[in-house]
Protein backbone atom coordinates (compact mmCIF):
# COMPACT_ATOMS: atom_id res chain seq x y z
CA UNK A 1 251.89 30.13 -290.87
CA UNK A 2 248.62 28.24 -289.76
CA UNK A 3 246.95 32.38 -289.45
CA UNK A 4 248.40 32.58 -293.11
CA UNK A 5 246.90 29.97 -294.09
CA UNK A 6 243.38 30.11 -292.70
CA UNK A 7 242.70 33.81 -292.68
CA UNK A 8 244.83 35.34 -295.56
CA UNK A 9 242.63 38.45 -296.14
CA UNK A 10 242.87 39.16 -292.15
CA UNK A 11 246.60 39.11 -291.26
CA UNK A 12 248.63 41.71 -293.46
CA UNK A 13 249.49 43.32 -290.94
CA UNK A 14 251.16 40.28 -288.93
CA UNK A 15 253.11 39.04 -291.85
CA UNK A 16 254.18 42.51 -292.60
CA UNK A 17 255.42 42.70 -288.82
CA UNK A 18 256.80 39.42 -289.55
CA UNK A 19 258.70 40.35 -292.59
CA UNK A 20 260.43 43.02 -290.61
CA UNK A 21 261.28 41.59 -287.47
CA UNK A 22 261.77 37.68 -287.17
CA UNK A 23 260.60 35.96 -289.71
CA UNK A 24 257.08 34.73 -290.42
CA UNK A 25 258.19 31.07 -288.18
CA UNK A 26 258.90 32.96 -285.27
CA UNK A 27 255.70 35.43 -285.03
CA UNK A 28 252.71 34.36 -283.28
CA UNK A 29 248.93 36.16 -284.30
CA UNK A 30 246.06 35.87 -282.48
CA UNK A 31 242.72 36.90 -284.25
CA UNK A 32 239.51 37.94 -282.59
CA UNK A 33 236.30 38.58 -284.29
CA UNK A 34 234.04 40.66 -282.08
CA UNK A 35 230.59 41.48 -283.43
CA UNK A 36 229.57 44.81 -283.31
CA UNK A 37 232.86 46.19 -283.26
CA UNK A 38 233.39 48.98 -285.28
CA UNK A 39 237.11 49.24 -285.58
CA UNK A 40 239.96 47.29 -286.62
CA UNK A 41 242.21 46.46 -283.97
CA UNK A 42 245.80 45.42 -284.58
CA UNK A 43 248.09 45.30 -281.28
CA UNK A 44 251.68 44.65 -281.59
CA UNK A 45 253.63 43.01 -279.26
CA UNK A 46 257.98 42.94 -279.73
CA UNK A 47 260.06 41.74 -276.75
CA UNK A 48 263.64 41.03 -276.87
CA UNK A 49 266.44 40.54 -273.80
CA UNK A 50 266.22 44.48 -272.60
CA UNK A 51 263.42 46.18 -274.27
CA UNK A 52 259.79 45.53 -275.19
CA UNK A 53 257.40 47.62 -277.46
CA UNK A 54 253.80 47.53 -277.81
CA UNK A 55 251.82 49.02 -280.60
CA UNK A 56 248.64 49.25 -280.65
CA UNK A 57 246.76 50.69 -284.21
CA UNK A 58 243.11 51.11 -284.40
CA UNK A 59 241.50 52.18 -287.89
CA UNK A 60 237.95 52.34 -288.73
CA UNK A 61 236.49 51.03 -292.25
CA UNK A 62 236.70 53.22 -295.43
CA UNK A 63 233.58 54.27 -296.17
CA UNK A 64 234.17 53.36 -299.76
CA UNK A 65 235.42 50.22 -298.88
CA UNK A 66 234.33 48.77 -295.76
CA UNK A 67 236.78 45.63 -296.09
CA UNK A 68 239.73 48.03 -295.53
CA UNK A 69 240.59 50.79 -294.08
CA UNK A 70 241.57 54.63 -295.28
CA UNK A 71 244.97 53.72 -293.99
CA UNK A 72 245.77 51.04 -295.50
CA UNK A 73 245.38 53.74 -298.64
CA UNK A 74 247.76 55.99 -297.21
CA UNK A 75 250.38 52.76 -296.45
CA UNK A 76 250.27 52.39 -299.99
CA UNK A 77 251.11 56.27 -301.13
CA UNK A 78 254.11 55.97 -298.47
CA UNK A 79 255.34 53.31 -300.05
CA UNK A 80 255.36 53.98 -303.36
CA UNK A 81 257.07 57.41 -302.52
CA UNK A 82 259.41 55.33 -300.52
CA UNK A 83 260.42 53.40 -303.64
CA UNK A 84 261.03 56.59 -306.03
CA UNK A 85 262.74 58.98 -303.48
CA UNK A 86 266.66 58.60 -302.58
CA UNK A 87 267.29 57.37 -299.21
CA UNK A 88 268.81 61.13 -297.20
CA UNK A 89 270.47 61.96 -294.28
């Protein structure tokens, strides 16, 4: 809650994470700002009683938009032909 809070436009990502797992109370986020880095770093981090999973997803800036990514672009297509397609199996 306290990354929520004080970095809102940094931590989509985590509360997304959040949303789908646990709950935004049980999630912890670190954030690191390292200058001259010229990515966007987002390493996740699930453990439970008999598995754990790491992710780690690494974008660079849009050139458009340098406060986002090309992904996050592409995140929004997927979901919006998530919402209008029937679920299939």
């Amino acid at each position: 809650m306290e990354a929520i809070e004080h970095f809102p436009e940094n931590v989509n990502v985590a509360v997304a994470t959040a949303l789908a797992t646990t709950g935004v109370e049980n999630t912890k986020v670190s954030i690191r700002s390292i200058p001259g880095l010229k990515s966007n770093k987002h390493k996740i981090a699930l453990s439970g009683e008999t598995v754990k999973v790491e992710v780690i997803i690494e974008t660079t800036p849009s050139k458009d938009n340098p406060k986002s990514s090309t992904l996050a672009a592409y995140s929004v297509i997927g979901l919006l032909k998530n919402l209008v397609t029937p679920i299939t199996f």
